[in-house]
PDB file of N, CA and C in Angstrom:
ATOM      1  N   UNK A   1     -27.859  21.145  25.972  1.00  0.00           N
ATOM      2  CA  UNK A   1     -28.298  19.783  26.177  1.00  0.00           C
ATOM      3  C   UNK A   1     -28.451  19.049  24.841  1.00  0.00           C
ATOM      4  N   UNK A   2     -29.040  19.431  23.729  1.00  0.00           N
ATOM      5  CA  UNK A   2     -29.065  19.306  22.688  1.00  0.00           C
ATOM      6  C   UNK A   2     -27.777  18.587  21.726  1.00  0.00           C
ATOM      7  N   UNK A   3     -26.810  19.334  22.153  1.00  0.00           N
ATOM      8  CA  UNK A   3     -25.459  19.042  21.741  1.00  0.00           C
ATOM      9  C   UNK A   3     -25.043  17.263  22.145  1.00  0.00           C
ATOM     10  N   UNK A   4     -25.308  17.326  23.990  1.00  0.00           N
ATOM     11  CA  UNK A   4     -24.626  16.115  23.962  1.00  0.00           C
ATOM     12  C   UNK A   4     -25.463  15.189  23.191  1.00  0.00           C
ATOM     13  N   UNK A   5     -26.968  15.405  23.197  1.00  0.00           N
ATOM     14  CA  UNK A   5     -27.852  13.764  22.847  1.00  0.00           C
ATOM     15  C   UNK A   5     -27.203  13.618  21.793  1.00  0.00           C
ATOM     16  N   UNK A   6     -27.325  15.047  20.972  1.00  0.00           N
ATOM     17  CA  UNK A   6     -27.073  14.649  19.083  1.00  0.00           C
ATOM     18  C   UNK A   6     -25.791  13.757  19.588  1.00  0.00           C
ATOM     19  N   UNK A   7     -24.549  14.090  19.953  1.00  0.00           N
ATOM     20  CA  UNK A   7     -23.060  13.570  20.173  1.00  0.00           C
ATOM     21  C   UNK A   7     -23.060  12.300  20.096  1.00  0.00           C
ATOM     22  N   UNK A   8     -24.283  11.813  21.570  1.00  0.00           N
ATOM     23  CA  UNK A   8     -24.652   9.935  21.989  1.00  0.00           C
ATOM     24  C   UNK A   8     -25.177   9.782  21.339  1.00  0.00           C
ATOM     25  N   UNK A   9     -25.715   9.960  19.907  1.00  0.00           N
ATOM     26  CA  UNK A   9     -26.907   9.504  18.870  1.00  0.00           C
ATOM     27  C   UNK A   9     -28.581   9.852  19.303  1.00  0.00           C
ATOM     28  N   UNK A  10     -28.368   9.970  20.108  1.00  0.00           N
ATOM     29  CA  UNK A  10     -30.012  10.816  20.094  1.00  0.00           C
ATOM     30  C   UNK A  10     -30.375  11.423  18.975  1.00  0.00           C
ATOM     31  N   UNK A  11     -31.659  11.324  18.838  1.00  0.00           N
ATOM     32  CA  UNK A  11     -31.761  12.749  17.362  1.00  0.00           C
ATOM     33  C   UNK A  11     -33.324  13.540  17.963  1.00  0.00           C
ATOM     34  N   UNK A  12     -32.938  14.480  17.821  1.00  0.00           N
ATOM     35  CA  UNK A  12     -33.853  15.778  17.774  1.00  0.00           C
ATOM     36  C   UNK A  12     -34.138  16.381  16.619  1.00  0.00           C
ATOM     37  N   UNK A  13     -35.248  16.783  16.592  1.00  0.00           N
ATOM     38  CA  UNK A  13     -36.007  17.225  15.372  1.00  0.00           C
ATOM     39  C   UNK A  13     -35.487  19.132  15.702  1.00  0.00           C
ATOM     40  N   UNK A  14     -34.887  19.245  15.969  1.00  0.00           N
ATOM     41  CA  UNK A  14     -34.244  21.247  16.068  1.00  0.00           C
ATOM     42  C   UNK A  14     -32.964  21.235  15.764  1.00  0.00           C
ATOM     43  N   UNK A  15     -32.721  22.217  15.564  1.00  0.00           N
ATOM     44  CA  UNK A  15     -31.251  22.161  14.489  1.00  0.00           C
ATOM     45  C   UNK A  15     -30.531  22.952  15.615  1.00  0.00           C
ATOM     46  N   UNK A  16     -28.975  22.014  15.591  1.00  0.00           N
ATOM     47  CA  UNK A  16     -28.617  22.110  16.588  1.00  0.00           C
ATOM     48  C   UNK A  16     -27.429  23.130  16.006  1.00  0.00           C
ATOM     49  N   UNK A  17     -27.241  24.235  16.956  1.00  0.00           N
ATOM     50  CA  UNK A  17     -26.545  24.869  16.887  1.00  0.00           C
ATOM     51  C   UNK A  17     -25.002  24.642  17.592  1.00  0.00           C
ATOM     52  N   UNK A  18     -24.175  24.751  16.964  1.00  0.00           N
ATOM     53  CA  UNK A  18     -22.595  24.474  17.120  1.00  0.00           C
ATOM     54  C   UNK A  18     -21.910  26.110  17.656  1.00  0.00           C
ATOM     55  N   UNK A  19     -20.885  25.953  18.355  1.00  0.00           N
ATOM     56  CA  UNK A  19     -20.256  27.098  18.640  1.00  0.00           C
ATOM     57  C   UNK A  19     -18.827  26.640  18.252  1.00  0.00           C
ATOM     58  N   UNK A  20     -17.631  27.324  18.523  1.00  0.00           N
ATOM     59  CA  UNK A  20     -16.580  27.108  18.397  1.00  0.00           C
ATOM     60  C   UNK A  20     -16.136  26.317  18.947  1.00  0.00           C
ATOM     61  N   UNK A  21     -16.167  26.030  20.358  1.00  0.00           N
ATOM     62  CA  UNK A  21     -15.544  25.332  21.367  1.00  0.00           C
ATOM     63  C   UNK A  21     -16.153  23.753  21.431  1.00  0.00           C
ATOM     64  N   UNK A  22     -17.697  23.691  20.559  1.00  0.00           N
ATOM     65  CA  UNK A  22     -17.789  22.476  20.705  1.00  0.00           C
ATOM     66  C   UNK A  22     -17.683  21.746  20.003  1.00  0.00           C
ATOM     67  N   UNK A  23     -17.322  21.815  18.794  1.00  0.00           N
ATOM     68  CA  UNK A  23     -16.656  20.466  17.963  1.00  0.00           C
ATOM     69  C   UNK A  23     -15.934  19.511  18.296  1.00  0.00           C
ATOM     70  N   UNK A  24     -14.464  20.313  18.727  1.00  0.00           N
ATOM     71  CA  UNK A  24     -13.385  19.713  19.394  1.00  0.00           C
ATOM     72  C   UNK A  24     -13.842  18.733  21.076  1.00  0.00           C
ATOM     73  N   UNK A  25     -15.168  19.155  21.726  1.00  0.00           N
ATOM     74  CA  UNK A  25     -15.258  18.175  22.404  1.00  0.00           C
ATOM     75  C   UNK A  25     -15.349  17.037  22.420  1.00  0.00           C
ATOM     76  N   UNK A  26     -15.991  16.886  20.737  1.00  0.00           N
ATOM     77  CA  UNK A  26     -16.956  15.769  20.421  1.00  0.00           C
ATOM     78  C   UNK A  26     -16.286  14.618  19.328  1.00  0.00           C
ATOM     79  N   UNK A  27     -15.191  15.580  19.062  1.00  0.00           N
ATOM     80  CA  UNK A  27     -14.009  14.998  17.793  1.00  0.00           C
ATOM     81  C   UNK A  27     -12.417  14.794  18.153  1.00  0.00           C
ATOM     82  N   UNK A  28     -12.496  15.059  19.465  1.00  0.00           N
ATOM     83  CA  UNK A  28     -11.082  14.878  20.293  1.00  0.00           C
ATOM     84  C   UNK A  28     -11.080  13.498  19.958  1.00  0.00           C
ATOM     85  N   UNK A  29      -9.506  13.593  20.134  1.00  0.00           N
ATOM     86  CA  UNK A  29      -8.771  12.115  20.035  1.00  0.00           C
ATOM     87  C   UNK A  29      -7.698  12.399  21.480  1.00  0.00           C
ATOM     88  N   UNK A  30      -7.842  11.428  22.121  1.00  0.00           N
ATOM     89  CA  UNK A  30      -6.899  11.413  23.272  1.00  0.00           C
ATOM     90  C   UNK A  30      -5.278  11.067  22.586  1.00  0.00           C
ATOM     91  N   UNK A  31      -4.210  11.746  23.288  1.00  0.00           N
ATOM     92  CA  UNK A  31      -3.211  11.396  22.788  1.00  0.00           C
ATOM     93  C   UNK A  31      -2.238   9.675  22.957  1.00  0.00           C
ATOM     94  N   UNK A  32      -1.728   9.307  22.105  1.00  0.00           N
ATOM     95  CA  UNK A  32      -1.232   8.423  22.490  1.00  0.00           C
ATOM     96  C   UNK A  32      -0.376   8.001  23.899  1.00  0.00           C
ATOM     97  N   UNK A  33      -0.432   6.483  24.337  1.00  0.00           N
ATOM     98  CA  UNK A  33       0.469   7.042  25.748  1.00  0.00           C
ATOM     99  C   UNK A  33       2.190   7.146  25.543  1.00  0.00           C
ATOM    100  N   UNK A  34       2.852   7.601  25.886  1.00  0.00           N
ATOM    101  CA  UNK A  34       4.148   7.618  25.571  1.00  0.00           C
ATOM    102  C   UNK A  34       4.864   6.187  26.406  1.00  0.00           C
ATOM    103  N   UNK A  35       5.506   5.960  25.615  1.00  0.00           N
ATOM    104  CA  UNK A  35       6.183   4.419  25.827  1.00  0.00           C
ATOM    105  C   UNK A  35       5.328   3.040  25.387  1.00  0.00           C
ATOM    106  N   UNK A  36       4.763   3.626  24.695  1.00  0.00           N
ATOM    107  CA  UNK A  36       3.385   1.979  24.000  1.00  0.00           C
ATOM    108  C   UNK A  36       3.934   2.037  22.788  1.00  0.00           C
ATOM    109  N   UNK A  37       3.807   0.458  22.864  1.00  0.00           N
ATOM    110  CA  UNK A  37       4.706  -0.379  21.443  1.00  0.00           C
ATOM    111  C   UNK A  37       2.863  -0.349  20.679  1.00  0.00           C
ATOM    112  N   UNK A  38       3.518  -0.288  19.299  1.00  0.00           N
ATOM    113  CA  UNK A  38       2.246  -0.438  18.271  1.00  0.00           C
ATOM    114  C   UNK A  38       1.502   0.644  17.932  1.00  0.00           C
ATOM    115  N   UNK A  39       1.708   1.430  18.020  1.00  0.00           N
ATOM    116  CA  UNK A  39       1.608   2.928  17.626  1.00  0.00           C
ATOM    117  C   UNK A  39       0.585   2.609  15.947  1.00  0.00           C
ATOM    118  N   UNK A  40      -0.254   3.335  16.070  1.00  0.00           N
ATOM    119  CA  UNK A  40      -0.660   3.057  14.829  1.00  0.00           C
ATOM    120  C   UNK A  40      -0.082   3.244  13.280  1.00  0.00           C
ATOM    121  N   UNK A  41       0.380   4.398  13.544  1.00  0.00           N
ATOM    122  CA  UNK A  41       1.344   5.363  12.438  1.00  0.00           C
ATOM    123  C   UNK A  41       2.381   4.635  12.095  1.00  0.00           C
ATOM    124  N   UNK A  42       2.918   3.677  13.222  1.00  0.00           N
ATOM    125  CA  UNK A  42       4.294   2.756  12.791  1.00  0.00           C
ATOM    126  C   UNK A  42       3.630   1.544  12.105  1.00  0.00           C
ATOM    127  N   UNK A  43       1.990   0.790  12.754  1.00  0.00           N
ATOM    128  CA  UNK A  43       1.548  -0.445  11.972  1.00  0.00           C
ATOM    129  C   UNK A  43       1.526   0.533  10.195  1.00  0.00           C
ATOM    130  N   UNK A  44       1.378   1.196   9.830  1.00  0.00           N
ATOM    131  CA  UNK A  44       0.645   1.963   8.667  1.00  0.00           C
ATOM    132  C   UNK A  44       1.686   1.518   7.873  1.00  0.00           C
ATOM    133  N   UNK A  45       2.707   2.765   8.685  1.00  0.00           N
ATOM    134  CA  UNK A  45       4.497   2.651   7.982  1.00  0.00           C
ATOM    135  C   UNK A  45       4.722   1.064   7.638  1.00  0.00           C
ATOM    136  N   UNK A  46       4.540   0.293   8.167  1.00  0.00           N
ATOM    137  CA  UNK A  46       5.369  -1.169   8.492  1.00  0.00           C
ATOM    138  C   UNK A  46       4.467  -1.739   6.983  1.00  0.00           C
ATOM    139  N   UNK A  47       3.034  -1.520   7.456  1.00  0.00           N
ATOM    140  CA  UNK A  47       2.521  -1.973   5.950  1.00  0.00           C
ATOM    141  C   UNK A  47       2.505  -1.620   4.481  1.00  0.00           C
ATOM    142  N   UNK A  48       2.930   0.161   4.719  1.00  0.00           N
ATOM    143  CA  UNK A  48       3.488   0.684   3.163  1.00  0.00           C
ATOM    144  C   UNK A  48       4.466   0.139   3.362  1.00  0.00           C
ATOM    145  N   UNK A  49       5.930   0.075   3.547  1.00  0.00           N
ATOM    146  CA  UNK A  49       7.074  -0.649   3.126  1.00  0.00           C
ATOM    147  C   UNK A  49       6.993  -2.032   3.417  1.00  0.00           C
ATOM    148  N   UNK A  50       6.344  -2.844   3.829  1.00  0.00           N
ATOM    149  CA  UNK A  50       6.125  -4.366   3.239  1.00  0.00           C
ATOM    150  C   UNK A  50       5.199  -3.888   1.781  1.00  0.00           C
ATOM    151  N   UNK A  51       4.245  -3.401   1.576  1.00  0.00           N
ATOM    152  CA  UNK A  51       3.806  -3.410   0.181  1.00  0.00           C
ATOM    153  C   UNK A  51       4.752  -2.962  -0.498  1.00  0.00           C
ATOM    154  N   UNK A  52       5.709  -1.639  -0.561  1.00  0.00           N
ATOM    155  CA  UNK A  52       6.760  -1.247  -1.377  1.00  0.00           C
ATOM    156  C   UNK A  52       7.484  -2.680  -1.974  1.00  0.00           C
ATOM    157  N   UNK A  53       8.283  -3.294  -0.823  1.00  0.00           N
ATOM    158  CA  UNK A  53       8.826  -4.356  -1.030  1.00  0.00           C
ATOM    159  C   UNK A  53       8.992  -4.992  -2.007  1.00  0.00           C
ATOM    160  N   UNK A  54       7.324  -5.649  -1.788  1.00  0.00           N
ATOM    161  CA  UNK A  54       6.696  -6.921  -2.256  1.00  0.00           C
ATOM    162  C   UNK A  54       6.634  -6.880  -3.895  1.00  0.00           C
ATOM    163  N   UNK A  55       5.991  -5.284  -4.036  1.00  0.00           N
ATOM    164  CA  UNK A  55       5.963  -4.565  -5.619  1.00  0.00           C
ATOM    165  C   UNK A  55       7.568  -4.764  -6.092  1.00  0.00           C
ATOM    166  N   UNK A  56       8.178  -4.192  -5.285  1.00  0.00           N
ATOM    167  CA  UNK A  56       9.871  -4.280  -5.598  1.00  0.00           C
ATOM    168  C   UNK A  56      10.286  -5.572  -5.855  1.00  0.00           C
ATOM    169  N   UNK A  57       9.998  -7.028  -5.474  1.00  0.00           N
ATOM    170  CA  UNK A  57      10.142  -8.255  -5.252  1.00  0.00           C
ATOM    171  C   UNK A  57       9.468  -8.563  -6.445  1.00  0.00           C
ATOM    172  N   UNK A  58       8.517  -7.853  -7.036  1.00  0.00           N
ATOM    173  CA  UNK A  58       7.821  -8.984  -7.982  1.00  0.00           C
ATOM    174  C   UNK A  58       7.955  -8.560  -9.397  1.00  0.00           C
ATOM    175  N   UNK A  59       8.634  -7.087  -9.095  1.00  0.00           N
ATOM    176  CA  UNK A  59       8.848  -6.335 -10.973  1.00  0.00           C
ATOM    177  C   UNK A  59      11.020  -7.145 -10.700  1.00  0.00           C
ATOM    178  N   UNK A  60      11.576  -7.450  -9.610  1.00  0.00           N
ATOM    179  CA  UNK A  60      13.042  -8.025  -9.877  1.00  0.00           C
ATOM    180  C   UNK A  60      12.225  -8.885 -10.314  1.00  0.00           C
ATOM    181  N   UNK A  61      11.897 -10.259 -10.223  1.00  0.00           N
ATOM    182  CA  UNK A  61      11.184 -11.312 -10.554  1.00  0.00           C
ATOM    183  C   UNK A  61      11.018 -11.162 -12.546  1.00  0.00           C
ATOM    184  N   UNK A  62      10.204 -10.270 -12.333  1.00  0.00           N
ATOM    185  CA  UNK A  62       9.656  -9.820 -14.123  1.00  0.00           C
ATOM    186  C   UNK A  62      10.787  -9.542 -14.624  1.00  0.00           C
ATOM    187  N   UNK A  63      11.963  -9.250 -14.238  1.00  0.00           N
ATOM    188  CA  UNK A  63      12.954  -8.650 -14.402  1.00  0.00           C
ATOM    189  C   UNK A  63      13.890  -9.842 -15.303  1.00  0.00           C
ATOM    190  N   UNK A  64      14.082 -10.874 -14.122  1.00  0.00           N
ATOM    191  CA  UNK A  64      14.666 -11.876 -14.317  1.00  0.00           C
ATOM    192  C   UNK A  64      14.673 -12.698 -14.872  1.00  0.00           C
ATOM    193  N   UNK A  65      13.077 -12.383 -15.276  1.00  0.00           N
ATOM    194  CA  UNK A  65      12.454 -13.604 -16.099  1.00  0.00           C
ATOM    195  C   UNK A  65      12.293 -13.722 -17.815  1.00  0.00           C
ATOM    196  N   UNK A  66      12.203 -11.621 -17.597  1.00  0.00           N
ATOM    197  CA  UNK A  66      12.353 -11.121 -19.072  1.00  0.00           C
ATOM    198  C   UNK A  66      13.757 -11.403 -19.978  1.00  0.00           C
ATOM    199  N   UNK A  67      15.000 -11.499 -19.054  1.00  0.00           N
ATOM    200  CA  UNK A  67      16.514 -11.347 -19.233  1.00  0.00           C
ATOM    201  C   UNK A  67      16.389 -12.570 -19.894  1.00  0.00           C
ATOM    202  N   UNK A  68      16.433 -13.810 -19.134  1.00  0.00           N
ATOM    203  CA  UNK A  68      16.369 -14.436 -19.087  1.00  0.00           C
ATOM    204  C   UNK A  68      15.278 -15.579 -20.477  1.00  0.00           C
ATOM    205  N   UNK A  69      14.364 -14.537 -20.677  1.00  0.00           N
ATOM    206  CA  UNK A  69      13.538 -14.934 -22.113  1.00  0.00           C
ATOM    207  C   UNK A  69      14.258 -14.874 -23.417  1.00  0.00           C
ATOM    208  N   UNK A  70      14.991 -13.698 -23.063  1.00  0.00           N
ATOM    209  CA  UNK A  70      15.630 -12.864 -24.130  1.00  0.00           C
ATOM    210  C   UNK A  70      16.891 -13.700 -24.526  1.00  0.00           C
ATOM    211  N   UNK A  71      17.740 -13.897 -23.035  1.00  0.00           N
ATOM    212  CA  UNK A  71      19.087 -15.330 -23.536  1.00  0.00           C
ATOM    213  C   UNK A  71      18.396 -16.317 -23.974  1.00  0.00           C
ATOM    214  N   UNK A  72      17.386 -17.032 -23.565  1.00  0.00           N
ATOM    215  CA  UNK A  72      16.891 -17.961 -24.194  1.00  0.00           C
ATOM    216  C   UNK A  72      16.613 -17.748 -25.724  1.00  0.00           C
ATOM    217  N   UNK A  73      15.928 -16.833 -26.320  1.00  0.00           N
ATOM    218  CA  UNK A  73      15.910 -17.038 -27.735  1.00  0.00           C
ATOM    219  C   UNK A  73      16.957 -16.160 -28.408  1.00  0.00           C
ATOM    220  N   UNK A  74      17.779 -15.901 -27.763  1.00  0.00           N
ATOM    221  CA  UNK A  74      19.210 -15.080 -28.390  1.00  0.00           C
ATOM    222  C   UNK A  74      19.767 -16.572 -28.412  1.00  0.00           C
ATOM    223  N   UNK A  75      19.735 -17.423 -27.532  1.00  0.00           N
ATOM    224  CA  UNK A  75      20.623 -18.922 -27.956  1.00  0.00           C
ATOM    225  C   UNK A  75      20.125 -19.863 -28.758  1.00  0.00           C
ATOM    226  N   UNK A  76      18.290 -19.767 -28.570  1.00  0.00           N
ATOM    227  CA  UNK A  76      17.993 -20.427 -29.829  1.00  0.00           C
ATOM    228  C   UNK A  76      18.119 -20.216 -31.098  1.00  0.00           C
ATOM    229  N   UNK A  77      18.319 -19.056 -31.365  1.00  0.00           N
ATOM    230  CA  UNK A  77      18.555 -18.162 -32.765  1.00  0.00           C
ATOM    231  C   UNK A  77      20.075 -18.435 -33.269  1.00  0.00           C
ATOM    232  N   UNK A  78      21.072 -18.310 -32.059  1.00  0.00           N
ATOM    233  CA  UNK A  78      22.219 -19.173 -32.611  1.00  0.00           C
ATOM    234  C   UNK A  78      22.834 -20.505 -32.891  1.00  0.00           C
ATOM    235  N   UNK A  79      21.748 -21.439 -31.924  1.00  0.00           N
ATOM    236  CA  UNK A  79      22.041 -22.609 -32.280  1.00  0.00           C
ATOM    237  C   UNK A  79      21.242 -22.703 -33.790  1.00  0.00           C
ATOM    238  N   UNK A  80      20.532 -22.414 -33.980  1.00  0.00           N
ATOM    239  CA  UNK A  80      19.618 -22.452 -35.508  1.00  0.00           C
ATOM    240  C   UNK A  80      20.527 -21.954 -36.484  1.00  0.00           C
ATOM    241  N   UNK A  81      21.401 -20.796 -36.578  1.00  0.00           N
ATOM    242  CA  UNK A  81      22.231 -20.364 -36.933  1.00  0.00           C
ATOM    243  C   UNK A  81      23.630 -21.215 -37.515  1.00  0.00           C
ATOM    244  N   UNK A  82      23.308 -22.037 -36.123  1.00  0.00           N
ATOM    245  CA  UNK A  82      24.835 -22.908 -36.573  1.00  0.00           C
ATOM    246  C   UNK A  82      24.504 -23.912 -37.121  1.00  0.00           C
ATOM    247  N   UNK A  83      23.417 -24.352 -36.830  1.00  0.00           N
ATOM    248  CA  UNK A  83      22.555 -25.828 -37.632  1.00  0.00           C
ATOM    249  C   UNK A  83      22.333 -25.180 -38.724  1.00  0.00           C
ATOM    250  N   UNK A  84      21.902 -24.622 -39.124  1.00  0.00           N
ATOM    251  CA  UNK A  84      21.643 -24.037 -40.759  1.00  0.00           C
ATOM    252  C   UNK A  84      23.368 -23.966 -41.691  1.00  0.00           C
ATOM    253  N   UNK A  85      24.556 -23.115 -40.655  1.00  0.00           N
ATOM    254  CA  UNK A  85      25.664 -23.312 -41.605  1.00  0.00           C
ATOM    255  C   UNK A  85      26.210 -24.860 -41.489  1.00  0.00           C
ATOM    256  N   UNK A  86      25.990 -25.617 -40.519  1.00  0.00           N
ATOM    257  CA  UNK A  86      26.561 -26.695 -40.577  1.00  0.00           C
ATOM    258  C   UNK A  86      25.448 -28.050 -41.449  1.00  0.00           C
ATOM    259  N   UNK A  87      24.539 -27.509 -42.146  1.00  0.00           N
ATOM    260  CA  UNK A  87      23.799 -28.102 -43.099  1.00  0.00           C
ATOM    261  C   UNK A  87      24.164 -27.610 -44.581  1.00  0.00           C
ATOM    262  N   UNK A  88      24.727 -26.539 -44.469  1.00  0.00           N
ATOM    263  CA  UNK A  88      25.264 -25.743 -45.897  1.00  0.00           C
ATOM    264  C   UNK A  88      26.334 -26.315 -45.800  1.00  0.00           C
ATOM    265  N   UNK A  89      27.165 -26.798 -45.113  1.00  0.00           N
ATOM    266  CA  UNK A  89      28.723 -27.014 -45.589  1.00  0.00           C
ATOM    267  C   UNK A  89      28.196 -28.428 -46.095  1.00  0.00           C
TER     268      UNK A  89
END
């Protein structure tokens, strides 16, 4: 008797003794039903690879932006380049 109150939140001041068989009464998970959309394990999945993604989406981004820094002062360095010899001639 002891077992179920503790289970429903009751509390008793005696220490409740556990056997083998009763954990699993009290920590069961019913199984999913077969043919139900939304499965939890698939919401989980769906949200690691949208986060994968998004990480993937935002280091191309850094990516593009770094390249892109780099032509920029690789062309400023040559137009300076050519303004400097075309001030020497």
């Amino acid at each position: 008797m002891s077992s179920i109150l503790e289970a429903s939140g009751w509390s008793l001041n005696i220490p409740m003794k556990l056997t083998r068989r009763l954990p699993p009464v009290f920590t069961a998970r019913p199984d999913y039903p077969r043919g139900a959309s939304g499965s939890p394990f698939v919401r989980r999945r769906r949200g690691v690879l949208a986060l994968v993604a998004l990480v993937a989406l935002v280091a191309l981004v850094a990516l593009v932006a770094l390249v892109a820094l780099v032509a920029l002062v690789a062309l400023v360095g040559i137009i300076g380049v050519a303004i400097a010899l075309f001030l020497l001639l």
